[in-house]
Protein backbone atom coordinates (compact mmCIF):
# COMPACT_ATOMS: atom_id res chain seq x y z
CA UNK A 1 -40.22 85.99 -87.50
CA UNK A 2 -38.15 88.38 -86.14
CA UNK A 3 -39.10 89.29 -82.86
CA UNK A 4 -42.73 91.01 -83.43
CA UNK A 5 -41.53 91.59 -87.02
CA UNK A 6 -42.52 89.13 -90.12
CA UNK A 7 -40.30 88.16 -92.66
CA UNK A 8 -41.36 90.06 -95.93
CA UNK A 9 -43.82 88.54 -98.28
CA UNK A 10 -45.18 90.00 -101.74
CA UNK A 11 -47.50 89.19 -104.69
CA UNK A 12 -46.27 90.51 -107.77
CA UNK A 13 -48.09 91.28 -110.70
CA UNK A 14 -47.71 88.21 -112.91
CA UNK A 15 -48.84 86.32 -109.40
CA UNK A 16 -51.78 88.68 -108.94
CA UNK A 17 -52.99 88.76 -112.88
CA UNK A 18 -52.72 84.69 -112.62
CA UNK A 19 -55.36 84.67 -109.25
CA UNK A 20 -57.56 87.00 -111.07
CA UNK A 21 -58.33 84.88 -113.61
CA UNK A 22 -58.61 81.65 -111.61
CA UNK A 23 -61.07 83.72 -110.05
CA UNK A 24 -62.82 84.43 -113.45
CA UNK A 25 -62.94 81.15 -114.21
CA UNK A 26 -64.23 80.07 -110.86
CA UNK A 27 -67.48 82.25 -111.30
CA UNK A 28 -67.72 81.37 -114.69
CA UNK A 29 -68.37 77.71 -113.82
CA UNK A 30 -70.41 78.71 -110.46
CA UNK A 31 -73.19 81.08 -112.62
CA UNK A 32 -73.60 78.44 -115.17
CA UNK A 33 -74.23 75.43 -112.41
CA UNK A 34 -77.54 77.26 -111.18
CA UNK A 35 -78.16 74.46 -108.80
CA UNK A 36 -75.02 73.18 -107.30
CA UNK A 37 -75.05 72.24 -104.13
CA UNK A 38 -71.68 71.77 -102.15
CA UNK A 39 -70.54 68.35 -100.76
CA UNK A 40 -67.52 69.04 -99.25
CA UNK A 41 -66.08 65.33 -100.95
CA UNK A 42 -66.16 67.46 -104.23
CA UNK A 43 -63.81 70.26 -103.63
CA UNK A 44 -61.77 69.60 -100.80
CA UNK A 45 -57.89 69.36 -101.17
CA UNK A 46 -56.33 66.45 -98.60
CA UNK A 47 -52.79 67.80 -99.25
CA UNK A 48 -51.77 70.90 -98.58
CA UNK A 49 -54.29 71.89 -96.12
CA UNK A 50 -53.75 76.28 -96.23
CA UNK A 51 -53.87 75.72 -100.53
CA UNK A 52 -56.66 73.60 -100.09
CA UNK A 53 -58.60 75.89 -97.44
CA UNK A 54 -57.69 78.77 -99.08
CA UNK A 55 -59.68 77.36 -102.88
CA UNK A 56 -62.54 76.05 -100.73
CA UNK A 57 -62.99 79.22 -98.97
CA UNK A 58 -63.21 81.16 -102.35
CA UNK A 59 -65.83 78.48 -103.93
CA UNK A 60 -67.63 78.36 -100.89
CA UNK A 61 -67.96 82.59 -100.54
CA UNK A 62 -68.67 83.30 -104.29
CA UNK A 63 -71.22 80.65 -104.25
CA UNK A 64 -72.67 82.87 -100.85
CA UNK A 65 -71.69 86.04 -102.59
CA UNK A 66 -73.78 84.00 -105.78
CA UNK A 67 -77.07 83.92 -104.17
CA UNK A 68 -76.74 87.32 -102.68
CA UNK A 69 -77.18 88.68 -105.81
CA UNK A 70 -73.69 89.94 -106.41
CA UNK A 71 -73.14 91.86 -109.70
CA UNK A 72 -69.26 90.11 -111.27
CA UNK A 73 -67.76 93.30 -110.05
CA UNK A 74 -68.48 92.20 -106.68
CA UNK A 75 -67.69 88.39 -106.76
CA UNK A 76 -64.50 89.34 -108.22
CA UNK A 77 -63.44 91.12 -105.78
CA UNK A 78 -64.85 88.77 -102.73
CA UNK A 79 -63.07 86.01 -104.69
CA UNK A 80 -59.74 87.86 -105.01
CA UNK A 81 -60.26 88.66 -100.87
CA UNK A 82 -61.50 84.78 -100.10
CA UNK A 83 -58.64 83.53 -101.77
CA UNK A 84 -56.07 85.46 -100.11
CA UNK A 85 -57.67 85.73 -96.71
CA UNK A 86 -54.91 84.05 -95.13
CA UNK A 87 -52.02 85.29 -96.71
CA UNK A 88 -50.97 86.89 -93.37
CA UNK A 89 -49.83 82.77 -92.50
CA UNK A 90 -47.27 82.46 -94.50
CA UNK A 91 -45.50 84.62 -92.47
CA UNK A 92 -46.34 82.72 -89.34
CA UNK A 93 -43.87 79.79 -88.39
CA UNK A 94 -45.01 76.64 -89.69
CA UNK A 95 -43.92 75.27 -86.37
CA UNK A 96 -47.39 77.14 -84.52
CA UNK A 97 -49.36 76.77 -87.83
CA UNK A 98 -48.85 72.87 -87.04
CA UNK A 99 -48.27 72.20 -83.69
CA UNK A 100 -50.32 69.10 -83.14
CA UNK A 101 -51.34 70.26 -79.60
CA UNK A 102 -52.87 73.31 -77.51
CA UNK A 103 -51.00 76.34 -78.32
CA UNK A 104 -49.59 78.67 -75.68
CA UNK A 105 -50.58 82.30 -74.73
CA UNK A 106 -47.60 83.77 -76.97
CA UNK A 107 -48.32 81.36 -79.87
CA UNK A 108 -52.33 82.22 -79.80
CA UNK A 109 -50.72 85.74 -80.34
CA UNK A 110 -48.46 85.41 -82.93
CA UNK A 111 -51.38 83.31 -85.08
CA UNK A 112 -53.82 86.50 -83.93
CA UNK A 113 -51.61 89.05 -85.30
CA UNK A 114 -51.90 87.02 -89.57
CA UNK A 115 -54.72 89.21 -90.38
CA UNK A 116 -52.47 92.75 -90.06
CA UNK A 117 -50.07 90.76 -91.60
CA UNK A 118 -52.07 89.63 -94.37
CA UNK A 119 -53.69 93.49 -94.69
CA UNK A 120 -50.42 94.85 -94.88
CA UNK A 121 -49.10 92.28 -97.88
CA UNK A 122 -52.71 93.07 -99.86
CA UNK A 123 -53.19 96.44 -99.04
CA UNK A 124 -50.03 97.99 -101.28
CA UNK A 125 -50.97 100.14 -104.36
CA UNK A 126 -48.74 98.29 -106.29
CA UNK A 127 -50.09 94.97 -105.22
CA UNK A 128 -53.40 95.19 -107.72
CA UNK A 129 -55.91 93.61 -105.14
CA UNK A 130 -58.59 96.06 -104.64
CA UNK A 131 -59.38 97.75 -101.52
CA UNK A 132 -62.09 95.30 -100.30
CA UNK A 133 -60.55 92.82 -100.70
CA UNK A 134 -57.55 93.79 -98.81
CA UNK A 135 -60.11 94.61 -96.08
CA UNK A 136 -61.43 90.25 -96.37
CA UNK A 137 -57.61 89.51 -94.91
CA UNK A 138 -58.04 92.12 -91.99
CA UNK A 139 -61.78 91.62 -91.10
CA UNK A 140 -62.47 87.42 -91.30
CA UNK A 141 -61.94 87.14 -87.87
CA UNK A 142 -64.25 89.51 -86.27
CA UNK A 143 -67.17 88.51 -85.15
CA UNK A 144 -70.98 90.27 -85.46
CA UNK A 145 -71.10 90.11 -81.53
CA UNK A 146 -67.70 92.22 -80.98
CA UNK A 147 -65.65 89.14 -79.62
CA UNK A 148 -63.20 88.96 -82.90
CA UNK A 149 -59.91 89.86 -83.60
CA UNK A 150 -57.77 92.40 -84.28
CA UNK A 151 -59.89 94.96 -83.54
CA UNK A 152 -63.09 93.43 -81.94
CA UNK A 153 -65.55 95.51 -84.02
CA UNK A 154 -69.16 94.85 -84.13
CA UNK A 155 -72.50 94.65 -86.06
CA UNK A 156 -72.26 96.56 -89.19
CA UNK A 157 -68.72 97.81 -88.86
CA UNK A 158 -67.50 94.45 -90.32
CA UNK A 159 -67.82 94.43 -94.13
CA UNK A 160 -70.32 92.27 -95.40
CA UNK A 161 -67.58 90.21 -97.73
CA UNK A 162 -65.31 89.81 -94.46
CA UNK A 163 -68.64 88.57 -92.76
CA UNK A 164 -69.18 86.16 -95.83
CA UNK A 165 -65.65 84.87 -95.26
CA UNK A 166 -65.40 84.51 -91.66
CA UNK A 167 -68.88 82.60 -92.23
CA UNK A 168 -67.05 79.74 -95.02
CA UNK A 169 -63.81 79.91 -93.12
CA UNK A 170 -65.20 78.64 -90.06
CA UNK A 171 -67.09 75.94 -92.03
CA UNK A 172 -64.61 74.47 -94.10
CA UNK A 173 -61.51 75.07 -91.53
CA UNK A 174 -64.28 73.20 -88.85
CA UNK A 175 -64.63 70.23 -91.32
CA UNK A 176 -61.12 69.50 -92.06
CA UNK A 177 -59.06 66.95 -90.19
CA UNK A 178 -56.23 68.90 -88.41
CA UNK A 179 -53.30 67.91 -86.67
CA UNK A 180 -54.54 68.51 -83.47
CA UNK A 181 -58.50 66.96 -84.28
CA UNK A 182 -60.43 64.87 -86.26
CA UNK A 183 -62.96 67.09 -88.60
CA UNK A 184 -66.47 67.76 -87.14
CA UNK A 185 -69.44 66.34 -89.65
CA UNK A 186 -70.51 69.03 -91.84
CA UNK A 187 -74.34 68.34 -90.09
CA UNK A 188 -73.17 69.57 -86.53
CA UNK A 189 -70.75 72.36 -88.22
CA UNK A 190 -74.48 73.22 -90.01
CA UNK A 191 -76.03 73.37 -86.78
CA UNK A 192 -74.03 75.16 -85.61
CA UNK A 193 -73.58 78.15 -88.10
CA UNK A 194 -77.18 78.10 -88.03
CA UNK A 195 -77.56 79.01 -84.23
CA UNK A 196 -74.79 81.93 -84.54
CA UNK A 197 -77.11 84.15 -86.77
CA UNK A 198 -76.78 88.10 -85.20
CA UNK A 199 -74.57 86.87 -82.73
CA UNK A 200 -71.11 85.89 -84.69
CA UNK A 201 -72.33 86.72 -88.26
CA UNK A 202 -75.35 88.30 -89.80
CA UNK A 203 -78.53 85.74 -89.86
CA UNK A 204 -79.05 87.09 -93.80
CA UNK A 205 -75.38 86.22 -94.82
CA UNK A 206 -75.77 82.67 -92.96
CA UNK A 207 -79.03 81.60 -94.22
CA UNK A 208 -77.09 82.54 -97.88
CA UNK A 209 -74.84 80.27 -97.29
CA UNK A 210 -76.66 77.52 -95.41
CA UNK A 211 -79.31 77.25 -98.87
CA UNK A 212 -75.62 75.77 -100.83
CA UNK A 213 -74.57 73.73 -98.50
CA UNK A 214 -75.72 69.87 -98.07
CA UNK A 215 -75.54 69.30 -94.19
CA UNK A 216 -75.81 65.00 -95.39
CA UNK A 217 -72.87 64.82 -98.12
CA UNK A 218 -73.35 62.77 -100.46
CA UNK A 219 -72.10 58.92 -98.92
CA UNK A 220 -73.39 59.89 -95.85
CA UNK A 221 -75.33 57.01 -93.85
CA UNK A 222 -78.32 57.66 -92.02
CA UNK A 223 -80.83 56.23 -89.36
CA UNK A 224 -84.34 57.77 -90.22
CA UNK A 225 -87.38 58.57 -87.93
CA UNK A 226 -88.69 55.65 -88.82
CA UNK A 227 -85.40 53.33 -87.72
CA UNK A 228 -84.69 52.87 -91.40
CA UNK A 229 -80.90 53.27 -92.81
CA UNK A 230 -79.89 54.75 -96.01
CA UNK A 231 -77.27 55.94 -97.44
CA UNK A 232 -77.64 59.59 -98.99
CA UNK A 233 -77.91 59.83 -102.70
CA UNK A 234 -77.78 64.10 -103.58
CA UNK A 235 -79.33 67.12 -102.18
CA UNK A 236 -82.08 68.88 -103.90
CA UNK A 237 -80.96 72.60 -104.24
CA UNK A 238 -82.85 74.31 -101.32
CA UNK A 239 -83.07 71.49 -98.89
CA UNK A 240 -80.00 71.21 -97.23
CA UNK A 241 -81.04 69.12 -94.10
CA UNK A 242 -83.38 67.66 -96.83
CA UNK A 243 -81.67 65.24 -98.99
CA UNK A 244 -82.35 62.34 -101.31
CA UNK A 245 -82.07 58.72 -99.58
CA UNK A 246 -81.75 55.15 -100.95
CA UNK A 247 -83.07 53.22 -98.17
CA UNK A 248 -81.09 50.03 -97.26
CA UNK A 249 -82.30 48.39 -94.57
CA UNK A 250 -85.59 48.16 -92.89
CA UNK A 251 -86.84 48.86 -89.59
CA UNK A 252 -85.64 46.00 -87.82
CA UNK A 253 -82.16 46.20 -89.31
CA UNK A 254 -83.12 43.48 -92.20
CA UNK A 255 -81.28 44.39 -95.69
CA UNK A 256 -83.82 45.74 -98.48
CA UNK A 257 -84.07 42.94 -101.64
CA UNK A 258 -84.46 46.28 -103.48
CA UNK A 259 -83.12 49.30 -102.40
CA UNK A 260 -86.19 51.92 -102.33
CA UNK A 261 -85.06 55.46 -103.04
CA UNK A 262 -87.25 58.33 -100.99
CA UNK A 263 -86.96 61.96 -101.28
CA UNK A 264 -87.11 63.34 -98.11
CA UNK A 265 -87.56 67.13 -98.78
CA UNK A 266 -91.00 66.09 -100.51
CA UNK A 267 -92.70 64.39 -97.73
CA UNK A 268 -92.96 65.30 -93.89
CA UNK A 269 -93.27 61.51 -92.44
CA UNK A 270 -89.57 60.73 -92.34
CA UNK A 271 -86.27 62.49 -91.22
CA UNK A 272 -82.95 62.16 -90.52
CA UNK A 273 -81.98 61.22 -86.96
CA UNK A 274 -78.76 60.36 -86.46
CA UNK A 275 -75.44 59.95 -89.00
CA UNK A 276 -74.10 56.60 -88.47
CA UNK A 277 -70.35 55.61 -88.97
């Protein structure tokens, strides 16, 4: 950076044409898997962690945009916008991007200012991206309630794609491991989303994205209701907090001969209590 000026960035054609049909490809293999659910162990990148956020985002909000309905016109262009959302950090010092503790007033403000940044790279004529999606780099941090940024708009002033993003941003940038934290288990990050319906993001988009997301990955070990443990087997499309359980050891902490599988979104007597390390 240059005082309040960033360095220039662009996305040329042969750049642009190359993400546009990653995206194709991406909804492609998300319409023909009817009943994926998303463990976060399946698509998440340990290596490059704005990459790797960047392709989880774009699963994650075309698999929202998915059960919405969307027409491929539409997912296109929310997966063009989800992929790109934070273009506007490259031109941010890696130095604040990383810093592995709090960050200062002035810092907070240079990372604040990546979605103009990122609007301003995307939304160029000669760029290709469409409008809208432009508009996913400028919007994903506002919030339904008016306490966002850059502009702190409200309600339905943010478009419903920007919504959709800010929703699966928060998610998957909550359930990472960052410099500065450990990553929060995808069941209180679920919680959590769950609670902020009409107040950071509209209840319809979050319940959209809620029904593809498995709040127990897959691995996961559990203490039932019942003082059981098991270890979590899948998630039955539908039933996120719901999943399917191979029971390990009993009630008083003995270990199972047999391992005794139980599906827990078919029967009411037993739930999930507590995720154990």
């Amino acid at each position: 950076l240059n005082g309040n000026k960033p360095a220039k960035s662009r996305l040329d054609n042969v750049i642009i044409n190359e993400l546009r049909s990653t995206v194709s490809g991406i909804v492609d293999q998300l319409i023909e898997n009817h009943n994926l659910m998303v463990n976060l162990i399946d698509i998440r990148s340990i290596d490059d962690y704005l990459f790797g956020h960047s392709v989880n985002v774009c699963v994650l909000s075309l698999i929202t945009g998915i059960s919405l309905g969307y027409s491929r016109n539409k997912l296109m262009m929310l997966g063009m916008g989800s992929l790109l959302h934070d273009m506007g950090k490259t031109l941010i010092p890696s130095c604040i991007l990383n810093k592995p503790g709090p960050l200062s007033c002035e810092e907070l403000n240079v990372i604040k200012q990546h979605p103009q940044y990122g609007y301003a790279i995307l939304d160029n004529s000669k760029s290709g991206i469409e409008a809208l999606s432009a508009i996913i780099a400028l919007q994903h941090h506002e919030r339904y309630n008016g306490e966002g940024y850059p502009k702190g708009l409200s309600g339905n002033n943010i478009h419903e794609f920007s919504q959709i993003v800010g929703i699966t941003d928060v998610f998957d940038a909550m359930t990472a491991d960052r410099v500065y934290r450990k990553a929060h288990p995808p069941f209180e990050v679920y919680e959590m989303l769950a609670g902020s319906g009409n107040y950071f993001f509209d209840y319809k988009l979050v319940l959209a994205f809620l029904g593809n997301i498995a709040a127990y990955p897959a691995g996961s070990l559990v203490r039932l209701s019942s003082d059981e443990i098991a270890i979590v087997v899948e998630t039955p499309k539908g039933f996120s907090l719901y999943p399917i359980v191979k029971i390990l050891y009993d009630a008083g902490g003995s270990k199972l001969a047999e391992p005794v599988d139980l599906d827990l979104s078919q029967q009411k007597e037993k739930t999930i209590v507590k995720v154990l390390s």
